[in-house]
C-alpha atoms as a PDB file:
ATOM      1  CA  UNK A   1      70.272  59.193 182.440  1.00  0.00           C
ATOM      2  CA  UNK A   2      71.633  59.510 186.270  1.00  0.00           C
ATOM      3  CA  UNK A   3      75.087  58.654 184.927  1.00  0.00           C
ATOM      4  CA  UNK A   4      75.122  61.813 183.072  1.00  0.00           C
ATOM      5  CA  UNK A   5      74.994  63.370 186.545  1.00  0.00           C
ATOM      6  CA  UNK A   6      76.986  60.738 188.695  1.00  0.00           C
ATOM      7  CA  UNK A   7      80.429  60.820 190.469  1.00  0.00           C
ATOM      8  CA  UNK A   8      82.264  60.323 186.700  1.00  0.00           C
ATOM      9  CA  UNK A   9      80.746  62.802 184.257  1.00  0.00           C
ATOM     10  CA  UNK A  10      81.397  65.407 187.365  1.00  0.00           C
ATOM     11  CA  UNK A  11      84.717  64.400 187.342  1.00  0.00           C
ATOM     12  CA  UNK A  12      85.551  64.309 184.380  1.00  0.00           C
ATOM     13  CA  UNK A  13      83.836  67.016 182.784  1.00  0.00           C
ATOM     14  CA  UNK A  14      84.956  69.145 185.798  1.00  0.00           C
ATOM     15  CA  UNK A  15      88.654  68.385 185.132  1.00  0.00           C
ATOM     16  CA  UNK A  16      88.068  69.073 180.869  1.00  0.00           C
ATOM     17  CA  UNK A  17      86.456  72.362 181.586  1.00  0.00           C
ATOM     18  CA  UNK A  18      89.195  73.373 184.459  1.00  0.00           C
ATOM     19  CA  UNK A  19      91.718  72.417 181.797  1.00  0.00           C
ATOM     20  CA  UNK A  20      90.173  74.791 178.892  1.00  0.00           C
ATOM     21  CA  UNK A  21      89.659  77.069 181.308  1.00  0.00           C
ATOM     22  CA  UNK A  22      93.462  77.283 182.509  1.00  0.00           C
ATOM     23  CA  UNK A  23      95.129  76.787 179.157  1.00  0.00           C
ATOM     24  CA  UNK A  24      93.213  79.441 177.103  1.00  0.00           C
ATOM     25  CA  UNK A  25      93.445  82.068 180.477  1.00  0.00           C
ATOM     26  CA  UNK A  26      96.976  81.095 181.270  1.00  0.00           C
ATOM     27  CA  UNK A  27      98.205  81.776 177.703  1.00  0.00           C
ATOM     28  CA  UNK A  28      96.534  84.684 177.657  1.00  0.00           C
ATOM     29  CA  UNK A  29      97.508  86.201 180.671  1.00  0.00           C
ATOM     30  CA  UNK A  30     101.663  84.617 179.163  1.00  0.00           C
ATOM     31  CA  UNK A  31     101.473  86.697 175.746  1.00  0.00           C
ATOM     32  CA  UNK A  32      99.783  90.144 177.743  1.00  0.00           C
ATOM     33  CA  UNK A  33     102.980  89.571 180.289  1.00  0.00           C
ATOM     34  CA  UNK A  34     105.439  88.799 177.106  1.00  0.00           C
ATOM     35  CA  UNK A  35     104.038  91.159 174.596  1.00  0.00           C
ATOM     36  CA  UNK A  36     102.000  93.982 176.715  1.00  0.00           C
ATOM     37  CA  UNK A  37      98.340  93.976 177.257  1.00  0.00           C
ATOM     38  CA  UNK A  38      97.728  96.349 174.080  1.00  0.00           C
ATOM     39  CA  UNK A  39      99.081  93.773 171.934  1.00  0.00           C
ATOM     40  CA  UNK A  40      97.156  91.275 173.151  1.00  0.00           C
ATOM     41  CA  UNK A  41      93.495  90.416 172.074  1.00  0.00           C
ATOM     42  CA  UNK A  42      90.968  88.121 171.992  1.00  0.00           C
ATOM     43  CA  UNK A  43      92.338  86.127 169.366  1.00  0.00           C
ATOM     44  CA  UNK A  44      95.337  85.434 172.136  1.00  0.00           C
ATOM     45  CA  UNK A  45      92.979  83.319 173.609  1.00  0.00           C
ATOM     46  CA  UNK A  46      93.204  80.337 170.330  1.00  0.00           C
ATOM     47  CA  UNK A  47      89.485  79.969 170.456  1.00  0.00           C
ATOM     48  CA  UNK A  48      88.556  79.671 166.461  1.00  0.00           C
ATOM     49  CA  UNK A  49      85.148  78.559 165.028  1.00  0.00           C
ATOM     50  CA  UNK A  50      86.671  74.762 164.239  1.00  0.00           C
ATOM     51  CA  UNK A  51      87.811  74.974 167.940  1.00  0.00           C
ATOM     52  CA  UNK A  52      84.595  75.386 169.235  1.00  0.00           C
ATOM     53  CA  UNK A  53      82.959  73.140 167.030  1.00  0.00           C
ATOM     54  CA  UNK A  54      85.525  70.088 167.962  1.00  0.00           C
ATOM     55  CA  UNK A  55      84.803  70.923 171.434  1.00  0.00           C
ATOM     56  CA  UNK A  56      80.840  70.828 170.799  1.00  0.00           C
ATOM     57  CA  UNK A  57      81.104  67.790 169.008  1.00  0.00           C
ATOM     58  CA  UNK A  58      83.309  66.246 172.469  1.00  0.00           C
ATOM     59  CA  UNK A  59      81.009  67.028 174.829  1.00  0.00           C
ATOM     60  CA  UNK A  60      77.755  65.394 172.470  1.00  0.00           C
ATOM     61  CA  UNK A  61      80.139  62.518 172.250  1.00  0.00           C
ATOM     62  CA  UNK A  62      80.938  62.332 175.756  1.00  0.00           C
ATOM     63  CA  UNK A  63      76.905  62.895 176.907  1.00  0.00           C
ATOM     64  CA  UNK A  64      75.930  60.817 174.173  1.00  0.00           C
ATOM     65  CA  UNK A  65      78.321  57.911 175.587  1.00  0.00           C
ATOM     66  CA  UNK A  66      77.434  58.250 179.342  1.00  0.00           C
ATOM     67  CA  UNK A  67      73.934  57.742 178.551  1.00  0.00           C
ATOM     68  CA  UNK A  68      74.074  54.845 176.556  1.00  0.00           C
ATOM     69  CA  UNK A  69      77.279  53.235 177.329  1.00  0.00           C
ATOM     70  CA  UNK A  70      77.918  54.249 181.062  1.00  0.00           C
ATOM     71  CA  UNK A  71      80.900  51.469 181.259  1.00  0.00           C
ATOM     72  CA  UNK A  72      82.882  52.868 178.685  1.00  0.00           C
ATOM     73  CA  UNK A  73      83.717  56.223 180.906  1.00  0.00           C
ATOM     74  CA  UNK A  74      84.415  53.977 184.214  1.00  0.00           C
ATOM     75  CA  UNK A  75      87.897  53.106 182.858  1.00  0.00           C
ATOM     76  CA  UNK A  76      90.145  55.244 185.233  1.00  0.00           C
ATOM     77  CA  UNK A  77      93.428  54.549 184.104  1.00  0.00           C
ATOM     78  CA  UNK A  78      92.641  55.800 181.106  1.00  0.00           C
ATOM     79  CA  UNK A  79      91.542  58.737 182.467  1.00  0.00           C
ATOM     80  CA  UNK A  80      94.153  59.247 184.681  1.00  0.00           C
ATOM     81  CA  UNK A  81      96.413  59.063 181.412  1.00  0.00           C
ATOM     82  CA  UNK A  82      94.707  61.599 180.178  1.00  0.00           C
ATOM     83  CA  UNK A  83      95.335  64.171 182.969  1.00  0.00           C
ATOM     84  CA  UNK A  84      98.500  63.276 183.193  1.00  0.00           C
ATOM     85  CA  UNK A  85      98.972  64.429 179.004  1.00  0.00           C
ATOM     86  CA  UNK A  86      96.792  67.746 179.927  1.00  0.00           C
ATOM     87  CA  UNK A  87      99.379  68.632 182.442  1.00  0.00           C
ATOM     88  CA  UNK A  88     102.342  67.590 180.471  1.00  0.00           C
ATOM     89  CA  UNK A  89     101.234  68.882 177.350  1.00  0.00           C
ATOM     90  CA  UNK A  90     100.075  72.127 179.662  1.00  0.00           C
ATOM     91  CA  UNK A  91     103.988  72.362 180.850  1.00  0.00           C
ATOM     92  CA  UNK A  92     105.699  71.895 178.118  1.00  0.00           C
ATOM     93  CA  UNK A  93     103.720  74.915 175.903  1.00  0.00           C
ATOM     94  CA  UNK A  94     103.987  76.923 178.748  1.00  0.00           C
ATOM     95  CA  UNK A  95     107.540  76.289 178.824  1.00  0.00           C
ATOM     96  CA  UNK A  96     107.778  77.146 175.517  1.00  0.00           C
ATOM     97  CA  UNK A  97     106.609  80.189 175.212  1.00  0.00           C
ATOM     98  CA  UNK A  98     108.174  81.182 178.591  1.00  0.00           C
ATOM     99  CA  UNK A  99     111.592  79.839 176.588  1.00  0.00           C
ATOM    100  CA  UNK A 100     111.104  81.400 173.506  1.00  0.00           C
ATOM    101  CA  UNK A 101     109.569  84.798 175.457  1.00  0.00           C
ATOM    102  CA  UNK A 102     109.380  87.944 172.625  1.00  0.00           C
ATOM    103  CA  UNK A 103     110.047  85.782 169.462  1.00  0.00           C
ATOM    104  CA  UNK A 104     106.700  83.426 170.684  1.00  0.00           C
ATOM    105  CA  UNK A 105     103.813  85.022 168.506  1.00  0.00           C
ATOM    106  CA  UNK A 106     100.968  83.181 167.745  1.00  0.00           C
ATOM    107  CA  UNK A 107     100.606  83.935 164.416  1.00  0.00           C
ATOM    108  CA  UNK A 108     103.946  83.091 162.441  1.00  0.00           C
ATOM    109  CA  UNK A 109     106.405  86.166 161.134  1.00  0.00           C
ATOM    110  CA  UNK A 110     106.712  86.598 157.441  1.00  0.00           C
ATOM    111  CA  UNK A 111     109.058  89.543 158.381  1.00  0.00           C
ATOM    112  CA  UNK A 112     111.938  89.110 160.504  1.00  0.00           C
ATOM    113  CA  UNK A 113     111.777  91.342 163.708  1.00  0.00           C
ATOM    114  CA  UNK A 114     114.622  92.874 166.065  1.00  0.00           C
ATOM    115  CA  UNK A 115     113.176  90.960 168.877  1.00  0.00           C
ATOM    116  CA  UNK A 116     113.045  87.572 166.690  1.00  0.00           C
ATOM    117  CA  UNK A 117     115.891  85.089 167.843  1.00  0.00           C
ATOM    118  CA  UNK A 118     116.599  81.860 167.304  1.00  0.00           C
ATOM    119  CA  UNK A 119     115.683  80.037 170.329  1.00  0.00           C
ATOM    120  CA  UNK A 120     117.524  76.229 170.633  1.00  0.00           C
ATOM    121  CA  UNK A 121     117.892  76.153 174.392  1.00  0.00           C
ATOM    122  CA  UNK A 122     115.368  75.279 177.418  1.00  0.00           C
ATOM    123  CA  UNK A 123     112.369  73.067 175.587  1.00  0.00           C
ATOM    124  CA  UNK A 124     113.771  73.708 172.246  1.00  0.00           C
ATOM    125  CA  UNK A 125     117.018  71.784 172.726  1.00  0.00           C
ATOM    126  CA  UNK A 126     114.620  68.572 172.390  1.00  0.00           C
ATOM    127  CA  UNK A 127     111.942  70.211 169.416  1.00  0.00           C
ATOM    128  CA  UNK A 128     112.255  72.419 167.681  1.00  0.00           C
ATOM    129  CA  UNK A 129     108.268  73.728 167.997  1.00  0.00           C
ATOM    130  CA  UNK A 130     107.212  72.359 171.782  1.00  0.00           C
ATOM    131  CA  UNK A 131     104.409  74.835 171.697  1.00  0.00           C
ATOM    132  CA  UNK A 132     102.339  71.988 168.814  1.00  0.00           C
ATOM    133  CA  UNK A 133     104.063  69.312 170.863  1.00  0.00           C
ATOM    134  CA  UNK A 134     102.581  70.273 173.875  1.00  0.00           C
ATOM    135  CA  UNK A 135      99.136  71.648 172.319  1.00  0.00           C
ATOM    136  CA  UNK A 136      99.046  67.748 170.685  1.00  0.00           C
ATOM    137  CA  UNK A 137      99.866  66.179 173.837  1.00  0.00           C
ATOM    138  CA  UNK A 138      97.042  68.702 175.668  1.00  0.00           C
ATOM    139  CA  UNK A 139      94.366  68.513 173.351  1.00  0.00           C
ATOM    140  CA  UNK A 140      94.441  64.513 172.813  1.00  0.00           C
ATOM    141  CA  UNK A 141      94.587  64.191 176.496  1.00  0.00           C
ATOM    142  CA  UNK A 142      91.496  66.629 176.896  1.00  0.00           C
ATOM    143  CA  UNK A 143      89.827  63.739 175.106  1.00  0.00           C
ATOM    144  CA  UNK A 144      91.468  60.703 176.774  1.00  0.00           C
ATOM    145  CA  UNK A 145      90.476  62.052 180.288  1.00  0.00           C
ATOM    146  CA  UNK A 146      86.701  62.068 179.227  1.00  0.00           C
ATOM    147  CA  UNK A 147      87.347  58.381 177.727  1.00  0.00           C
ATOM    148  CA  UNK A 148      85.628  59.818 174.101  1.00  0.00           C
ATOM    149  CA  UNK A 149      87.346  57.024 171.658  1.00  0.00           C
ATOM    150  CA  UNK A 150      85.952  59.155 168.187  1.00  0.00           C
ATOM    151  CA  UNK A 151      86.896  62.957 169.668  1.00  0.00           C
ATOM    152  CA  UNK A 152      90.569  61.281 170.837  1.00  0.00           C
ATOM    153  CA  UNK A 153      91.188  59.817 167.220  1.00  0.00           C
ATOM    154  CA  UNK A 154      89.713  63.216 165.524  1.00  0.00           C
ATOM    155  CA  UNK A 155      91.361  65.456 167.684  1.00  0.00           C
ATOM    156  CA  UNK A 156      94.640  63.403 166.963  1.00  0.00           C
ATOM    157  CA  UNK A 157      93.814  63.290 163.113  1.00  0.00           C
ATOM    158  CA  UNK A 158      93.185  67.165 162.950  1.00  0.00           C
ATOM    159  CA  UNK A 159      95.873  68.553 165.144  1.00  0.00           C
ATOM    160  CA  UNK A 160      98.336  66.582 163.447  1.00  0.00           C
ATOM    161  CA  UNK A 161      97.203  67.954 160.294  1.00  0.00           C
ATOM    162  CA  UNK A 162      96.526  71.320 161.161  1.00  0.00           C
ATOM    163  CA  UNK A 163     101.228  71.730 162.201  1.00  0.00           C
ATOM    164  CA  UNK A 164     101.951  69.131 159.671  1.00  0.00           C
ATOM    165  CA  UNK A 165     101.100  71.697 157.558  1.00  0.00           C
ATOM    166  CA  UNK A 166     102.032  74.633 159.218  1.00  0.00           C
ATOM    167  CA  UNK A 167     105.512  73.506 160.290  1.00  0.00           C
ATOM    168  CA  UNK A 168     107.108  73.528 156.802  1.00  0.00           C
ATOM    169  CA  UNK A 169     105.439  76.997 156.078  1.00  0.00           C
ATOM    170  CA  UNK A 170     106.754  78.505 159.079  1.00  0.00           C
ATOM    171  CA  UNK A 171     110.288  76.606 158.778  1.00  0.00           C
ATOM    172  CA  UNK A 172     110.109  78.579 155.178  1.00  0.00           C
ATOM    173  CA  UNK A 173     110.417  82.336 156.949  1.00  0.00           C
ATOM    174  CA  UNK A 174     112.775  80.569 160.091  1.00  0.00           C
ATOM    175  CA  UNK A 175     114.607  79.747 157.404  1.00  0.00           C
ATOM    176  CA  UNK A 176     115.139  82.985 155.596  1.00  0.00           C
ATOM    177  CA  UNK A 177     115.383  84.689 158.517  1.00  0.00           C
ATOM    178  CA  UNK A 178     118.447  82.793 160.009  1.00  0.00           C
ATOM    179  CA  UNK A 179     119.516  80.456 157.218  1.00  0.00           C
ATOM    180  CA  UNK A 180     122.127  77.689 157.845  1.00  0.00           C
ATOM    181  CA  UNK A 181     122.001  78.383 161.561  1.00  0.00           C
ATOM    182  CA  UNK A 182     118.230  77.212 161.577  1.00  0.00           C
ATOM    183  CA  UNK A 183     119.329  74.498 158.767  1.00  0.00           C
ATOM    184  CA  UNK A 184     121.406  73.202 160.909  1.00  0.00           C
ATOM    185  CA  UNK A 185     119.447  73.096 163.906  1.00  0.00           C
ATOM    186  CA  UNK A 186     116.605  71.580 162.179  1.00  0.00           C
ATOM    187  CA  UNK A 187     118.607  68.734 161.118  1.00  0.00           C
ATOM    188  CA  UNK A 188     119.942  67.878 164.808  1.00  0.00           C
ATOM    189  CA  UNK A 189     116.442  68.251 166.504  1.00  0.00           C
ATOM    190  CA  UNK A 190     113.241  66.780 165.591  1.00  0.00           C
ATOM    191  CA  UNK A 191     109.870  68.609 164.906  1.00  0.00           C
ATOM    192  CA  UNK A 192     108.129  67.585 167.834  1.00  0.00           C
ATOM    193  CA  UNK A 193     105.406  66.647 166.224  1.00  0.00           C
ATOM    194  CA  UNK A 194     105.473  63.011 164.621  1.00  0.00           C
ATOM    195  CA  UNK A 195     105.978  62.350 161.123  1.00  0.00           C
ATOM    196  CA  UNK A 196     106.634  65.564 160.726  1.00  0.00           C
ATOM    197  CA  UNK A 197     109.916  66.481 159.450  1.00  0.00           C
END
């Protein structure tokens, strides 16, 4: 049970909540500079009920695994891999909504707004949504750094799922709103998000 308070869990549970910490705060803090600080509330800060479950279930996974299989969390490479996807994963949604500036919203536009432009430079010359690339990239690495096999493959599994289907939905208005334009982007720059067309 000391392992659960050794050098590694403080490490690595230190760096996991420093990165939830920064990424829910920092897009907040993004969206009030973007959008004003009356249009922002707390639902800018992503945190649903799933959310908090997956990161419930993490942390019994990763407590659960210290205690009885201490060796499994000493592998620092992985680890290290793991920060290094939170901060590149970190980045590149930052720089995506930095990018995309007034048409970033986190809840997709059924009506097409004054302020709503096409954005295909900066980030979104190489995908064409690097927001859900870099929230993938983030929130698989949150669960590579803490070396949690199950969380890493369910985080993977669910985020995948979660823009697989959202993509084509929101590709449905970005496509009424600036039809062959976005037609022909789309067919020049990937998803950002594998498999997903």
């Amino acid at each position: 049970m000391t392992e659960i308070f050794g050098y590694t869990a403080c490490r690595q549970l230190s760096q996991m909540f420093l990165a939830v910490l920064f990424f829910h705060s920092s897009e907040y803090v993004l969206v009030a500079a973007i959008h004003g600080r009356s249009s922002v509330n707390l639902s800018s800060l992503l945190i649903s009920k799933a959310y908090v479950f997956a990161m419930m279930f993490a942390l019994l996974e990763y407590v659960v695994e210290i205690a009885l299989f201490p060796g499994l969390k000493e592998y620092w490479w992985v680890s290290n891999l793991g920060l290094v996807m939170v901060i590149i994963g970190e980045i590149t949604r930052k720089l995506a909504i930095v990018t995309a500036g007034q048409a970033f919203t986190h809840l997709i536009k059924v009506n097409h707004e004054e302020q709503h432009n096409l954005i295909t430079h900066g980030v979104y010359r190489f995908v064409r949504h690097p927001s859900y690339t870099g929230f993938l990239i983030w929130s698989v690495g949150t669960q590579i750094m803490l070396c949690n096999p199950i969380s890493t493959i369910g985080f993977a599994i669910v985020v995948w799922r979660f823009f697989s289907q959202r993509i084509p939905y929101e590709e449905f208005f970005l496509r009424q709103f600036f039809g062959s334009e976005y037609v022909e982007y789309a067919l020049k720059t990937p998803s950002g998000v594998p498999f997903v067309k």
